[in-house]
C-alpha atoms as a PDB file:
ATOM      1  CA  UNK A   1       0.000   0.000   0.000  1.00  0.00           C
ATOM      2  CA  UNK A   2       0.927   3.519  -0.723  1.00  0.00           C
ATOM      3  CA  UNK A   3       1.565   6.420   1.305  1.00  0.00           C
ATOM      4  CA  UNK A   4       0.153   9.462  -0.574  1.00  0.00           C
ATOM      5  CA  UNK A   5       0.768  13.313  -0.023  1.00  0.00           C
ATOM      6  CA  UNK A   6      -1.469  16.061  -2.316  1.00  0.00           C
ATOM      7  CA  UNK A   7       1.454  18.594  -2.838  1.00  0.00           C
ATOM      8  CA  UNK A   8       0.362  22.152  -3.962  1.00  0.00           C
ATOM      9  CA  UNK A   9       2.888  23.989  -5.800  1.00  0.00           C
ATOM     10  CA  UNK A  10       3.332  27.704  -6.087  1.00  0.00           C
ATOM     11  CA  UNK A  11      -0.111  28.593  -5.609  1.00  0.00           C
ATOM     12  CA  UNK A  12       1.079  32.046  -4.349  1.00  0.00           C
ATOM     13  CA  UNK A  13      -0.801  35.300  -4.777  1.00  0.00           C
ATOM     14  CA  UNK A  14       1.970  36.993  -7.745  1.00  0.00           C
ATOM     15  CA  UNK A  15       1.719  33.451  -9.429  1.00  0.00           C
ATOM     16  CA  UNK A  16      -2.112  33.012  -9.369  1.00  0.00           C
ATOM     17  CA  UNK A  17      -2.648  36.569 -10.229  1.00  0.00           C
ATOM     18  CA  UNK A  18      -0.654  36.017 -13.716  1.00  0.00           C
ATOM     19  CA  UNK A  19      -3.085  33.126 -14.961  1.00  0.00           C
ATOM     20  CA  UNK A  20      -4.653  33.989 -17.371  1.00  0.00           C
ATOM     21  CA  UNK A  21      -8.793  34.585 -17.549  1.00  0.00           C
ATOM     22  CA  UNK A  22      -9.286  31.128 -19.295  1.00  0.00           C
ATOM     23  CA  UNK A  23      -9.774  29.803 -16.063  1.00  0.00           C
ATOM     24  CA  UNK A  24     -11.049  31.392 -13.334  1.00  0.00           C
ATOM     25  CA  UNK A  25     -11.987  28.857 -11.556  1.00  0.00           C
ATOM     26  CA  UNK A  26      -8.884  27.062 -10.821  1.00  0.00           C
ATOM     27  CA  UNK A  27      -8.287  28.071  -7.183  1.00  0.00           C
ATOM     28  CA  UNK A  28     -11.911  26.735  -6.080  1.00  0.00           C
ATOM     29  CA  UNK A  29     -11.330  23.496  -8.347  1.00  0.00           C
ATOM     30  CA  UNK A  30      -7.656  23.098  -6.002  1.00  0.00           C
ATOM     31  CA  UNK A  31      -9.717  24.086  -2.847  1.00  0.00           C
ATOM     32  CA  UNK A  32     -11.827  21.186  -3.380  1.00  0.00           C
ATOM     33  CA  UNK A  33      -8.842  18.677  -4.155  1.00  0.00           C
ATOM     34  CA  UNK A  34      -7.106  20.280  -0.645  1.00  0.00           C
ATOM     35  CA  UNK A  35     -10.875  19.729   1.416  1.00  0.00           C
ATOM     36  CA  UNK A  36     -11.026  15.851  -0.263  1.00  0.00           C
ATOM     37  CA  UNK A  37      -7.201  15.093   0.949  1.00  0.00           C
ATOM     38  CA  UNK A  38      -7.564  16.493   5.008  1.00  0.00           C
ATOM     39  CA  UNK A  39     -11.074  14.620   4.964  1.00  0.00           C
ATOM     40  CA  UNK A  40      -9.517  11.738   3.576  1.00  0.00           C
ATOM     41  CA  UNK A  41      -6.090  11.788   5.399  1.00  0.00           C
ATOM     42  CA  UNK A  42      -3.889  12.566   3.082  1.00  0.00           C
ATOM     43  CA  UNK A  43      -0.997  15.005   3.952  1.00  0.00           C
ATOM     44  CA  UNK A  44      -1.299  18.323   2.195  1.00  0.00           C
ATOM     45  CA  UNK A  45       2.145  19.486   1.417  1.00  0.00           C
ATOM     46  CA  UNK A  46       2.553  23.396   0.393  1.00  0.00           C
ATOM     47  CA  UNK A  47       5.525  24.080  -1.978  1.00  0.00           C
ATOM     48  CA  UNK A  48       6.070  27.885  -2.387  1.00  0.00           C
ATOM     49  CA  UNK A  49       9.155  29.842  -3.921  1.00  0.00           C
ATOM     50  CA  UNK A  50      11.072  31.769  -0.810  1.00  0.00           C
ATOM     51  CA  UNK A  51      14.387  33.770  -1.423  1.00  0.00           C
ATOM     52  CA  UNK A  52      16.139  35.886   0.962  1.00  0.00           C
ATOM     53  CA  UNK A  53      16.074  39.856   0.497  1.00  0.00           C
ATOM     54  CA  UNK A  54      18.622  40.474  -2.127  1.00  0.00           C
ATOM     55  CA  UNK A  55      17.882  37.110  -3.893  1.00  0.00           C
ATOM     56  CA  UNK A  56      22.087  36.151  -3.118  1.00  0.00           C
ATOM     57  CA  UNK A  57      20.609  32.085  -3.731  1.00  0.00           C
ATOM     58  CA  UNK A  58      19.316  33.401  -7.335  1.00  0.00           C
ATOM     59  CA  UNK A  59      22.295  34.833  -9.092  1.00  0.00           C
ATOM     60  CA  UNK A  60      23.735  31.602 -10.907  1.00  0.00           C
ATOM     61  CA  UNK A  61      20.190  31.697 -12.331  1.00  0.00           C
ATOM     62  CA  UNK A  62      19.239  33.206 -15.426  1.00  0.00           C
ATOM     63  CA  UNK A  63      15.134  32.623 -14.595  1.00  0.00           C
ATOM     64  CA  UNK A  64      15.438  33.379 -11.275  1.00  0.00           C
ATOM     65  CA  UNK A  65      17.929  36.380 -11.154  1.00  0.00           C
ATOM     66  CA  UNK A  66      15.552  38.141 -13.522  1.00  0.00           C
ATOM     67  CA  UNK A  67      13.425  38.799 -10.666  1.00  0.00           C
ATOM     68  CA  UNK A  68      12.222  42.203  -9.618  1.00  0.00           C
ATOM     69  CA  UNK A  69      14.200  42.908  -5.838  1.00  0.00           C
ATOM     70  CA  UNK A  70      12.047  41.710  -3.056  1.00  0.00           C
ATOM     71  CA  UNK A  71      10.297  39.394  -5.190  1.00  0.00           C
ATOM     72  CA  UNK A  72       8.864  36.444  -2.982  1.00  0.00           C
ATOM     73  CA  UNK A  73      10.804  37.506   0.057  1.00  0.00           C
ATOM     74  CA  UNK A  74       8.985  37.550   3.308  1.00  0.00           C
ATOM     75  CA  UNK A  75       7.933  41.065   2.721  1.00  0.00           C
ATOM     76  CA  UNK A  76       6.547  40.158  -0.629  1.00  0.00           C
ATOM     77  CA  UNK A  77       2.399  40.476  -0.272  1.00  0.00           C
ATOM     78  CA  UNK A  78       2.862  38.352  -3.708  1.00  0.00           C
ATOM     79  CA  UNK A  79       4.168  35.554  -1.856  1.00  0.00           C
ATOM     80  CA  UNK A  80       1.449  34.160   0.124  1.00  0.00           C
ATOM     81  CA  UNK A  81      -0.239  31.361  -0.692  1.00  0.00           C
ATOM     82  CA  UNK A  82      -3.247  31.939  -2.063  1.00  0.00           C
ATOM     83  CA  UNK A  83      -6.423  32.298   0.446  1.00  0.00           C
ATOM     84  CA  UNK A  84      -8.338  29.739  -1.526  1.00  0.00           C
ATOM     85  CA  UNK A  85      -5.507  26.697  -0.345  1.00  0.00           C
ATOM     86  CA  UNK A  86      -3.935  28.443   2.845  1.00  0.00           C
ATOM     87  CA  UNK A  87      -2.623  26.086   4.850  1.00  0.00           C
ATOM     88  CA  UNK A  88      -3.890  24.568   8.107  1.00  0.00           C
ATOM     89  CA  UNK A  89      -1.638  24.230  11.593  1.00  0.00           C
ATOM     90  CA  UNK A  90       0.816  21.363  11.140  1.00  0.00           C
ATOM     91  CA  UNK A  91       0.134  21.655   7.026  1.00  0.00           C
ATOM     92  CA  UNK A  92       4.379  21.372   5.865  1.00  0.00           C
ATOM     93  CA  UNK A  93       4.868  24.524   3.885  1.00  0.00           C
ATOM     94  CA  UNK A  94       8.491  23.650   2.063  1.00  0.00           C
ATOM     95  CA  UNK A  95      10.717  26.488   0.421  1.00  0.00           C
ATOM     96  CA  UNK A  96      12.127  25.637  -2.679  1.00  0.00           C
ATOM     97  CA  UNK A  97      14.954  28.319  -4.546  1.00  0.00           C
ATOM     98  CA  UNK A  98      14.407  26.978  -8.049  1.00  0.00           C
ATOM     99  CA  UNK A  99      11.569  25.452 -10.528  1.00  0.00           C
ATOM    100  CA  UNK A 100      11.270  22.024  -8.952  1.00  0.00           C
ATOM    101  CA  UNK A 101       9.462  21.844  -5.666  1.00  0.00           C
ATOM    102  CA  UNK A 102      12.705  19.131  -5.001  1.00  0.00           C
ATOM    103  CA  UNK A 103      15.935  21.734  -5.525  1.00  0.00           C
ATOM    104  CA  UNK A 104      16.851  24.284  -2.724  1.00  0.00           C
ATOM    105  CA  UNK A 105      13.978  22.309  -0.436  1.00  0.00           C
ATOM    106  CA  UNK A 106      14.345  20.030   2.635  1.00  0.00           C
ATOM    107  CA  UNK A 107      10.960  18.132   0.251  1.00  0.00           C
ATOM    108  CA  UNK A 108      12.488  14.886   0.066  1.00  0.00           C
ATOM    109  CA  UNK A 109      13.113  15.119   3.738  1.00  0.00           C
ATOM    110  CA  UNK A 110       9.794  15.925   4.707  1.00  0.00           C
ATOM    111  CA  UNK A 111       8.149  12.861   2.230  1.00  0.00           C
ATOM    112  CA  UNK A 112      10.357  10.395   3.458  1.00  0.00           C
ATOM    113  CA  UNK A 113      10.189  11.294   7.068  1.00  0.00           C
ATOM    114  CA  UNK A 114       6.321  10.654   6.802  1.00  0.00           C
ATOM    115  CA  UNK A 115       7.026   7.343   4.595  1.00  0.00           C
ATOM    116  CA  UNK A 116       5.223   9.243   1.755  1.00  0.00           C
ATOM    117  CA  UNK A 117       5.960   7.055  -1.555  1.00  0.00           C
ATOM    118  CA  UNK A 118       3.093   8.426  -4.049  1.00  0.00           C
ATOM    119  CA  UNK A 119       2.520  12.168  -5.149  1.00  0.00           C
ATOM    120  CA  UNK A 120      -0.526  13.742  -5.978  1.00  0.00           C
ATOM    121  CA  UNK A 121       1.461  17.087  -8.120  1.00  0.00           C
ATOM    122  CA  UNK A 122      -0.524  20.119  -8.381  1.00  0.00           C
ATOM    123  CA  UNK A 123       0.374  23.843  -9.350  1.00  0.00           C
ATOM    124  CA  UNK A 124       1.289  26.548 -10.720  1.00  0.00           C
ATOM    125  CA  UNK A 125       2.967  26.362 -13.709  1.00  0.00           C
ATOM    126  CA  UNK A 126       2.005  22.967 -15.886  1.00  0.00           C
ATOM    127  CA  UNK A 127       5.791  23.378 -17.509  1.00  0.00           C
ATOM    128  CA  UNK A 128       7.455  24.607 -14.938  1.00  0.00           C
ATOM    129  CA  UNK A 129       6.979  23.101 -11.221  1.00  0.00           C
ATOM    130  CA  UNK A 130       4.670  20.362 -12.095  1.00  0.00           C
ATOM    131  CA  UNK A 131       6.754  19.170 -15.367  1.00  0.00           C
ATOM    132  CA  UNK A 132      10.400  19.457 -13.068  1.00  0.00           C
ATOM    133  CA  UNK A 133       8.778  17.983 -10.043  1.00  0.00           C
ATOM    134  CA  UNK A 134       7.402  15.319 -12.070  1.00  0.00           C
ATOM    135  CA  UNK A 135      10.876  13.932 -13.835  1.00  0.00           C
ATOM    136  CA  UNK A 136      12.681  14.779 -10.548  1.00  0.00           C
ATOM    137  CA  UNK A 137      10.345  12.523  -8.519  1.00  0.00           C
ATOM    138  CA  UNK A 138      10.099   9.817 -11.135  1.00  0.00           C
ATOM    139  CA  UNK A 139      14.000   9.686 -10.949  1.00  0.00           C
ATOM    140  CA  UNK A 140      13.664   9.309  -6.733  1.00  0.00           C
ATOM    141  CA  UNK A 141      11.213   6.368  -7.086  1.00  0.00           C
ATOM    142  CA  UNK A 142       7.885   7.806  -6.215  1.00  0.00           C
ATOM    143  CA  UNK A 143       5.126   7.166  -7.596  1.00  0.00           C
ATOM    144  CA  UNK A 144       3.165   9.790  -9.267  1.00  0.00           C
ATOM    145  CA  UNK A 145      -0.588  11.050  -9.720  1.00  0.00           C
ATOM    146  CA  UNK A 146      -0.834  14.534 -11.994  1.00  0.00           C
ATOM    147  CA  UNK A 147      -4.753  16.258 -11.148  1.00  0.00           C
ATOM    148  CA  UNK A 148      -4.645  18.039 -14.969  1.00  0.00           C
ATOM    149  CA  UNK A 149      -7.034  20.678 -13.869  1.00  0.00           C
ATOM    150  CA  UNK A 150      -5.415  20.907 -10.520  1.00  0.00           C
ATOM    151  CA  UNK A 151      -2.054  22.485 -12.615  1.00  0.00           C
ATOM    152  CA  UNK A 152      -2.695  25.776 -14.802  1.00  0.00           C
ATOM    153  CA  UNK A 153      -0.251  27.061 -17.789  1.00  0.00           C
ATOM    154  CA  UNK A 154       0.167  30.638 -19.045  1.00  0.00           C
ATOM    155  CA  UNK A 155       0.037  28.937 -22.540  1.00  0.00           C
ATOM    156  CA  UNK A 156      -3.001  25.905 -22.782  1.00  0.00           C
ATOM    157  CA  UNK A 157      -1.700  24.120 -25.613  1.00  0.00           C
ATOM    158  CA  UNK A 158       1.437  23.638 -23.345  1.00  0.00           C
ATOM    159  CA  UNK A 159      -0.300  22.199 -20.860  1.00  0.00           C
ATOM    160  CA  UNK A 160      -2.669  19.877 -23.268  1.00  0.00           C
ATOM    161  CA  UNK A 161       0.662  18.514 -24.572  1.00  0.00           C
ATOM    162  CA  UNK A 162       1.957  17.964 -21.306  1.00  0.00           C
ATOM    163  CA  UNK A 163      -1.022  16.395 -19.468  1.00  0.00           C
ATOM    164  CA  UNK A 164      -1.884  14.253 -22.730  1.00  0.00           C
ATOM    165  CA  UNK A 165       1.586  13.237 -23.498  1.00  0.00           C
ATOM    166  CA  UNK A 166       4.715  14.062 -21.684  1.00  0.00           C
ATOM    167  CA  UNK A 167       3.033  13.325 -18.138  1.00  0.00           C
ATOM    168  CA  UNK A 168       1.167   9.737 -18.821  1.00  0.00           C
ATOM    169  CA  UNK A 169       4.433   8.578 -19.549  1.00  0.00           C
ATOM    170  CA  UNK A 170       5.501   8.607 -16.118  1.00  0.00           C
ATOM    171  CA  UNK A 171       2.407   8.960 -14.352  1.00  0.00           C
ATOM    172  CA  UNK A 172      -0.832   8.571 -14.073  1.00  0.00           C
ATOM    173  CA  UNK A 173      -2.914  11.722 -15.299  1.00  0.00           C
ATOM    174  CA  UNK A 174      -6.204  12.746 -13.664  1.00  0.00           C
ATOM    175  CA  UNK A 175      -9.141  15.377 -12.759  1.00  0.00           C
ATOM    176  CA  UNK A 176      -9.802  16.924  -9.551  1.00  0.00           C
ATOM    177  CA  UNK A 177     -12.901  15.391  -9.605  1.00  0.00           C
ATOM    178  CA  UNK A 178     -12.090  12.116 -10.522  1.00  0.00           C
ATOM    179  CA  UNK A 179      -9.341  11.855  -7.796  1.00  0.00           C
ATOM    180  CA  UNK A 180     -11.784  12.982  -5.566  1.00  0.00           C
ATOM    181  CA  UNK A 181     -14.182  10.242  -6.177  1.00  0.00           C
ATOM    182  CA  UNK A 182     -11.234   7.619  -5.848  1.00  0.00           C
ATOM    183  CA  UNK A 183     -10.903   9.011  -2.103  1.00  0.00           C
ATOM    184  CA  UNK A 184     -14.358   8.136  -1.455  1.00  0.00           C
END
């Protein structure tokens, strides 16, 4: 039997607030998934970008380093997590410094130390966390669950492509609701 753990990645207020209008109802689709997995028992793990004022851990990056000063610091209003999924007492919020929820994190840590061996990937962007979270994970062994309309993408061909074909590859691809009703 598996251990599972929902993870929601870079739901944060700057990230959310650059989605596009095609879906508006992505945060309240995510709420749902994050209700389902407390009721249920599974762990919610919170994944959000943190960097230190200055951003000294981004300037080997050319993504990162491109950042406006005080970008997802703590005094950044931009980097809370988004009301819709905040996170409950005892909820693990990890801090990452790059694109997958893995690098610049104590993640792996936190998963093993609860014997968590299946992820249920989430977030904010389709190719950026979910798609580097997904082939780092594969490559530590766990096993993987994708909610496709629990991930959103600037660009919704992108995430088609990756949901359809990239992700099926190495996991298994899903709705909200469908997961949902697996819980039950």
């Amino acid at each position: 039997m598996t251990n599972s753990a929902l993870l929601v990645m870079d739901v944060q207020q700057a990230i959310v607030d650059r989605l596009p209008d095609h879906d508006p109802a992505y945060t309240s689709r995510l709420a749902r998934a994050v209700t389902a997995a407390r009721t249920a028992g599974v762990p919610v793990v919170h994944v959000v970008v943190g960097l230190r004022p200055g951003h000294p851990e981004t300037k080997s990056s050319p993504s990162f380093s491109a950042l406006p000063d005080g970008a997802f610091t703590d005094a950044d209003p931009g980097a809370a997590i988004h009301p819709d999924v905040v996170p409950l007492p005892g909820e693990s919020i990890v801090t990452k410094k790059r694109v997958s929820a893995f690098t610049g994190s104590d993640l792996d840590l936190v998963l093993r130390g609860g014997a968590i061996d299946h992820l249920i990937l989430t977030g904010l962007a389709t190719s950026g966390v979910v798609l580097s979270t997904l082939r780092q994970a594969a490559d530590l062994d766990y096993r993987l669950t994708v909610l496709a309309d629990g991930c959103g993408d600037a660009d919704p061909e992108v995430h088609r492509v990756l949901t359809e074909k990239v992700f099926p590859r190495q996991a298994d691809v899903t709705t909200v609701d469908a997961w949902i009703s697996d819980l039950a």
